[in-house]
C-alpha atoms as a PDB file:
ATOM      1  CA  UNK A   1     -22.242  25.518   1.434  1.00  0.00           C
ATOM      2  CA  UNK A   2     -19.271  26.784  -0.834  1.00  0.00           C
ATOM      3  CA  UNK A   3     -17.551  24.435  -3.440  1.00  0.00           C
ATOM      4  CA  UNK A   4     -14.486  23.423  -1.673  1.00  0.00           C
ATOM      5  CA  UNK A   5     -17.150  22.685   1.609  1.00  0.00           C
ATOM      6  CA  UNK A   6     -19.569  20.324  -0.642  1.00  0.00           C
ATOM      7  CA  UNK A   7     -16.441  18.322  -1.751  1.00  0.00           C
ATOM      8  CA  UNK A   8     -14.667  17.930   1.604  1.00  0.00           C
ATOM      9  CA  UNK A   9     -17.714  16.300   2.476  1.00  0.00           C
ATOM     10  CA  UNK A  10     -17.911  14.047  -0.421  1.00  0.00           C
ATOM     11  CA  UNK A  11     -14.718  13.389   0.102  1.00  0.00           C
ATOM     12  CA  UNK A  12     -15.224  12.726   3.999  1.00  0.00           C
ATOM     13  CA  UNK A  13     -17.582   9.776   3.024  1.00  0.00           C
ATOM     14  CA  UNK A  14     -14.796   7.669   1.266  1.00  0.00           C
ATOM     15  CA  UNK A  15     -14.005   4.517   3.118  1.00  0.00           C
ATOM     16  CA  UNK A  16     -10.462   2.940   3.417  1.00  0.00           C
ATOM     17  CA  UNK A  17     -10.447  -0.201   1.897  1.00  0.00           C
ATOM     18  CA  UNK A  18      -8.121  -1.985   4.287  1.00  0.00           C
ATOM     19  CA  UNK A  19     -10.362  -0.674   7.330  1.00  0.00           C
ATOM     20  CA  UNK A  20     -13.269  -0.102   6.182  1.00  0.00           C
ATOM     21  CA  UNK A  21     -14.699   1.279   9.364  1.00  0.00           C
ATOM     22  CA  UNK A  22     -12.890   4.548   8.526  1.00  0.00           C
ATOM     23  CA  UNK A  23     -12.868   7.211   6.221  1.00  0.00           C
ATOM     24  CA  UNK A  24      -9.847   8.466   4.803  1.00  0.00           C
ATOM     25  CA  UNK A  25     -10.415  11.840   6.684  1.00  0.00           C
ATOM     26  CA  UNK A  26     -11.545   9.941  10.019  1.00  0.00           C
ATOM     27  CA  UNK A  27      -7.736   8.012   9.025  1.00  0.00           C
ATOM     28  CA  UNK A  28      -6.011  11.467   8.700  1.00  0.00           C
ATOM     29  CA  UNK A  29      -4.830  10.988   5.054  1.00  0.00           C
ATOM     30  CA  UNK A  30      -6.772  14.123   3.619  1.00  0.00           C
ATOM     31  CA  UNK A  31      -4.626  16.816   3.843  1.00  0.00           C
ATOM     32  CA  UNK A  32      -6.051  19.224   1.535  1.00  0.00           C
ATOM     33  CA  UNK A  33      -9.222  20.106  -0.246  1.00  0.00           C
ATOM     34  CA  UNK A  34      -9.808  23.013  -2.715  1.00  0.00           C
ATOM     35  CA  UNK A  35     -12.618  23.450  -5.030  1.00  0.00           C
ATOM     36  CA  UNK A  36     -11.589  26.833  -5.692  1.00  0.00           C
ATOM     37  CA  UNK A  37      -9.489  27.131  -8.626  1.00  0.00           C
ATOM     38  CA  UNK A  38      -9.807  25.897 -12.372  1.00  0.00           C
ATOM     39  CA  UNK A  39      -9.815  22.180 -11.626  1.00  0.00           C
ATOM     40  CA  UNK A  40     -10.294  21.066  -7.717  1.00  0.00           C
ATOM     41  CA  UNK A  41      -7.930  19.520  -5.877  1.00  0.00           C
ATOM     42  CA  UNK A  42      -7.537  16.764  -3.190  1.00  0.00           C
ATOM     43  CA  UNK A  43      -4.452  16.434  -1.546  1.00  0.00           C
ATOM     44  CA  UNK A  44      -4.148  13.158   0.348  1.00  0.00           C
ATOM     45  CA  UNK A  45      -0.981  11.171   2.417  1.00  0.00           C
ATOM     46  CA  UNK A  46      -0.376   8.073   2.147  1.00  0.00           C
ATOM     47  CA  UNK A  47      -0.211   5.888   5.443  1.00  0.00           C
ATOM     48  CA  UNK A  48       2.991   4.828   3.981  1.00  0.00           C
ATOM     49  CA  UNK A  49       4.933   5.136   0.888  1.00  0.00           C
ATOM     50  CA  UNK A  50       4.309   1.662  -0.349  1.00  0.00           C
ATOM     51  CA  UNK A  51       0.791   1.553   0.665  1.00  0.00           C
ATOM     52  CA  UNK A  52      -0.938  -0.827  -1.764  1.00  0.00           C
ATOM     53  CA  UNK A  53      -4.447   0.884  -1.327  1.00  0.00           C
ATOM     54  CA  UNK A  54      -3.859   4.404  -2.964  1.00  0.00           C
ATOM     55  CA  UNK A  55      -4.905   3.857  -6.050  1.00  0.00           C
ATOM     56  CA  UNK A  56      -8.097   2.394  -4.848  1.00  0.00           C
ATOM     57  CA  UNK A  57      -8.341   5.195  -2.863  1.00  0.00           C
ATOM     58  CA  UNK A  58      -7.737   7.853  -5.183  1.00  0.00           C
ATOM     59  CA  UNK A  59     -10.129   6.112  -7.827  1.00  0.00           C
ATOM     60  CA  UNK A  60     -12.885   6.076  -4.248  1.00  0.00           C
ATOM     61  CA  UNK A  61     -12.011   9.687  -3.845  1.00  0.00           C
ATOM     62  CA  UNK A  62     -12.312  10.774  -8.118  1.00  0.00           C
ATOM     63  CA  UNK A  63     -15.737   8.874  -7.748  1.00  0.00           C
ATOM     64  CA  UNK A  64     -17.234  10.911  -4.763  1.00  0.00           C
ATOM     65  CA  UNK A  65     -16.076  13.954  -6.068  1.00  0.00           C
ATOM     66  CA  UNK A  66     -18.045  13.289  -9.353  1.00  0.00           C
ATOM     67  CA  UNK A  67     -20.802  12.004  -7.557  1.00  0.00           C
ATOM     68  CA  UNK A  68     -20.983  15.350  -6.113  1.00  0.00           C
ATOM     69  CA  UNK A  69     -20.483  17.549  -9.024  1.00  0.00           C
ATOM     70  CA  UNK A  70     -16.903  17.405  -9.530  1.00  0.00           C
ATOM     71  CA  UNK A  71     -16.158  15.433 -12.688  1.00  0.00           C
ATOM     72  CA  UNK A  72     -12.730  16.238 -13.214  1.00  0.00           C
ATOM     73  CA  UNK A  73     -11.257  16.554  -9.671  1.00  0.00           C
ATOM     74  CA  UNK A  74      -7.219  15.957  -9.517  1.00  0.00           C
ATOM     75  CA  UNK A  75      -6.188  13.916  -6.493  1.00  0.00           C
ATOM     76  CA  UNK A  76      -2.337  14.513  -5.806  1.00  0.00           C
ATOM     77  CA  UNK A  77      -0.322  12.790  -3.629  1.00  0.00           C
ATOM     78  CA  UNK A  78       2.189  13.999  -1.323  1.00  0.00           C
ATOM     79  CA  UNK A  79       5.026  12.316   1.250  1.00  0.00           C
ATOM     80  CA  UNK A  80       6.061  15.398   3.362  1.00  0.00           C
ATOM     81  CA  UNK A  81       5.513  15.046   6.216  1.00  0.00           C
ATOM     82  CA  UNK A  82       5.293  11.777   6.148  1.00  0.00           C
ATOM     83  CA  UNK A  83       1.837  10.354   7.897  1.00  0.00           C
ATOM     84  CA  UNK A  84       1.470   9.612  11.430  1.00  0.00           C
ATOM     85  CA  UNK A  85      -0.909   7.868  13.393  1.00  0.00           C
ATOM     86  CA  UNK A  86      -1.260  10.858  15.205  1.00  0.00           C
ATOM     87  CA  UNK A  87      -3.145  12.209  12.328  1.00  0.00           C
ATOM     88  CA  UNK A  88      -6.039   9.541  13.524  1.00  0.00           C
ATOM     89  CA  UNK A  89      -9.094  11.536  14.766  1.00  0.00           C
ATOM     90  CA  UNK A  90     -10.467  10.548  18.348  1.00  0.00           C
ATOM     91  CA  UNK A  91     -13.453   8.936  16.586  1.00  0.00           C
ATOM     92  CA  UNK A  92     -11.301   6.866  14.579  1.00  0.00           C
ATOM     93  CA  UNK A  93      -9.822   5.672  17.449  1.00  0.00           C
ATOM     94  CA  UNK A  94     -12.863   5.029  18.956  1.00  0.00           C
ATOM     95  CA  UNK A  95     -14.540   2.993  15.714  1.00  0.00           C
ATOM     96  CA  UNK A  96     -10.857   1.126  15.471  1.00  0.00           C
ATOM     97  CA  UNK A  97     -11.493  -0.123  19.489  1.00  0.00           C
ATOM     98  CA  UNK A  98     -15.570  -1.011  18.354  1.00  0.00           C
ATOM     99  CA  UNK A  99     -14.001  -3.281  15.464  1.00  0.00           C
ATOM    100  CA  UNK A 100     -12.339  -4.735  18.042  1.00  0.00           C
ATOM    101  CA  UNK A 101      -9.036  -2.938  17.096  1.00  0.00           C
ATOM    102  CA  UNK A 102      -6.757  -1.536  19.375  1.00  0.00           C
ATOM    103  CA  UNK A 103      -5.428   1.878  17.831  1.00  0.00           C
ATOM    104  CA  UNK A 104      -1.779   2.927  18.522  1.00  0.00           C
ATOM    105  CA  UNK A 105      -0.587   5.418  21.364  1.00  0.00           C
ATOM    106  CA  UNK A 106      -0.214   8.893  20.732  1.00  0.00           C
ATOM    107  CA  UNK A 107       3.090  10.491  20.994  1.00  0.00           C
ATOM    108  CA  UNK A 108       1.510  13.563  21.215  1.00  0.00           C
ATOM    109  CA  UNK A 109       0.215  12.735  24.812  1.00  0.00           C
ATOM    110  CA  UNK A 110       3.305  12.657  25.835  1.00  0.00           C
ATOM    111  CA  UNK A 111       4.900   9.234  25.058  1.00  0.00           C
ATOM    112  CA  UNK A 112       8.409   8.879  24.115  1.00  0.00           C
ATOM    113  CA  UNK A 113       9.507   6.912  21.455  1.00  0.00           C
ATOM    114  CA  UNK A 114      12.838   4.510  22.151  1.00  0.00           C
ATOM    115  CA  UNK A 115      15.373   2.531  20.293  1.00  0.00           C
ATOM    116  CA  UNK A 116      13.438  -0.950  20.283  1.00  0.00           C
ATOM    117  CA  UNK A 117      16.924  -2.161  21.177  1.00  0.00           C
ATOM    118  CA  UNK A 118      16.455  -0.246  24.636  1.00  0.00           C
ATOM    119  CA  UNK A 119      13.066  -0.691  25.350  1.00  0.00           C
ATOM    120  CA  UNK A 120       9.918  -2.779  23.288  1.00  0.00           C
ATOM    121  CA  UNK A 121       7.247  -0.504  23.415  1.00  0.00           C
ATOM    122  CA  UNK A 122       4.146  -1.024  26.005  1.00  0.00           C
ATOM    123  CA  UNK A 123       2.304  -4.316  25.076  1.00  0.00           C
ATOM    124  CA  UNK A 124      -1.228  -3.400  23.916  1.00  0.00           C
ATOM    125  CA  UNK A 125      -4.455  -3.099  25.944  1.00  0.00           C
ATOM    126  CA  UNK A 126      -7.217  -6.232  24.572  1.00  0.00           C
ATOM    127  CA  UNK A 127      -9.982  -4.315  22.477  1.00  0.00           C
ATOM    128  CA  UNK A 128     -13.036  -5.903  24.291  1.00  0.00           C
ATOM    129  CA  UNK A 129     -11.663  -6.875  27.834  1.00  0.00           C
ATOM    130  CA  UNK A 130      -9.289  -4.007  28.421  1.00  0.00           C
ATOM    131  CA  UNK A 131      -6.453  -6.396  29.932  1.00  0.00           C
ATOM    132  CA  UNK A 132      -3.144  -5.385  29.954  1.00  0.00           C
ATOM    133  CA  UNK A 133      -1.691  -9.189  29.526  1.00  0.00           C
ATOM    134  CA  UNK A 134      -1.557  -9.264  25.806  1.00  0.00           C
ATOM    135  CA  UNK A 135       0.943 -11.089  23.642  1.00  0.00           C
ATOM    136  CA  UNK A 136       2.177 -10.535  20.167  1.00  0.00           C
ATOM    137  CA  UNK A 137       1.125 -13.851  17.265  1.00  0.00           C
ATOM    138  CA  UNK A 138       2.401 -12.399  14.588  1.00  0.00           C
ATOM    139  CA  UNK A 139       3.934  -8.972  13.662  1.00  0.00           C
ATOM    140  CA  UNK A 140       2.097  -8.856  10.562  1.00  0.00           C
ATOM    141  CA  UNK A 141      -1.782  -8.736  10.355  1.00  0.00           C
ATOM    142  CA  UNK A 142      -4.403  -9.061   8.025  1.00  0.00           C
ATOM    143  CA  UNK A 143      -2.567  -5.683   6.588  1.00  0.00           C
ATOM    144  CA  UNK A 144       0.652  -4.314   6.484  1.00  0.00           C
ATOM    145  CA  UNK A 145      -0.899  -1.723   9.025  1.00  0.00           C
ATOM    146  CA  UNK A 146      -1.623  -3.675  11.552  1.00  0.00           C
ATOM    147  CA  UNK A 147      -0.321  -6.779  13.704  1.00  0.00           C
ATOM    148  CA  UNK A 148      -1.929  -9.605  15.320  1.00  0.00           C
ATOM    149  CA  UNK A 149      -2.306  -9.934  18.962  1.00  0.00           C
ATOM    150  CA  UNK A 150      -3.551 -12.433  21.617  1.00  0.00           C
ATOM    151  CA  UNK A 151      -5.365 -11.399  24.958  1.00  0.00           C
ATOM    152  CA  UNK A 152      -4.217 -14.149  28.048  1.00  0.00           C
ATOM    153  CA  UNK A 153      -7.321 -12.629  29.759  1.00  0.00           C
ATOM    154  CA  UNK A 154     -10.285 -13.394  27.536  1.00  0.00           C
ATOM    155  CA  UNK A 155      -8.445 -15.536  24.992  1.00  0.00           C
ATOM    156  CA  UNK A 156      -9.548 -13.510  21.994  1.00  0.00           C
ATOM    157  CA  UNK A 157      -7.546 -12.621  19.392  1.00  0.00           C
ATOM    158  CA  UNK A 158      -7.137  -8.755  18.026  1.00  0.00           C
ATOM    159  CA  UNK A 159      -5.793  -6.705  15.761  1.00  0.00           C
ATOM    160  CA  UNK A 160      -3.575  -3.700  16.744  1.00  0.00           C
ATOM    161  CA  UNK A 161      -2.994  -0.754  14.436  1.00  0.00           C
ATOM    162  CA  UNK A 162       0.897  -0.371  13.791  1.00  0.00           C
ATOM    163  CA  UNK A 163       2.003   2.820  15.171  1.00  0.00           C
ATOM    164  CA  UNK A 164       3.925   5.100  12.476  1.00  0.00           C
END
């Protein structure tokens, strides 16, 4: 396994500390890894600018690296484009709906986004029933990411991850 190989996986293995079911590269945020050049790189996106876990996350990501032979790895930052939830891998999505979680759509299968004025979007489907009768407690979660839902089926309550 080549340098930059050994510390994408190293760097694969870092959780997100908001959800810690995922990795940052399960979560889409790594965007780059070199190990090639005089002092190796990981590029990473924020999930949004004023994400309050990046520095933990960068610190996660320095300490993998080192744990795998990189001690002085630089871990740079960078808004364009901006993160999407599109960027979430199918196994995130999966692990989000096991944590009882219900991940965002994907525009890329086809789903338009509208004016919220227009249209609110689709209400989401309950984690652990699957019902489709769902209603909205509180825009905000127990993170910025995410919102907190109700399910008029089963009665639980569930977290759905804001779609960006």
């Amino acid at each position: 396994m080549n340098a930059t190989a050994r510390l994408r996986a190293a760097v694969a293995t870092v959780r997100d500390p908001e959800i810690r079911v995922l990795t940052v590269e399960e979560l889409g945020i790594v965007r780059d890894v070199d190990a090639e050049g005089s002092r190796p790189t990981v590029t990473v996106t924020p999930t949004y600018v004023g994400c309050p876990a990046m520095d933990l996350i960068r610190s996660d990501i320095a300490a993998a690296a080192r744990d795998a032979g990189f001690p002085d790895v630089e871990v740079r930052t960078v808004l364009s484009p901006a993160w999407t939830t599109d960027w979430l891998s199918d196994e995130a999505r999966a692990k989000l709906v096991g944590a009882g979680i219900t991940p965002p759509a994907c525009r890329a299968e086809g789903r338009v986004l509208l004016p919220l004025m227009v249209l609110s979007p689709p209400k989401p489907r309950c984690p652990r029933c699957g019902a489709a009768d769902t209603d909205e407690v509180s825009r905000f979660g127990s993170t910025a990411c995410k919102s907190l839902w109700r399910c008029n089926s089963c009665r639980e309550p569930f977290e759905q991850m804001k779609e960006h």
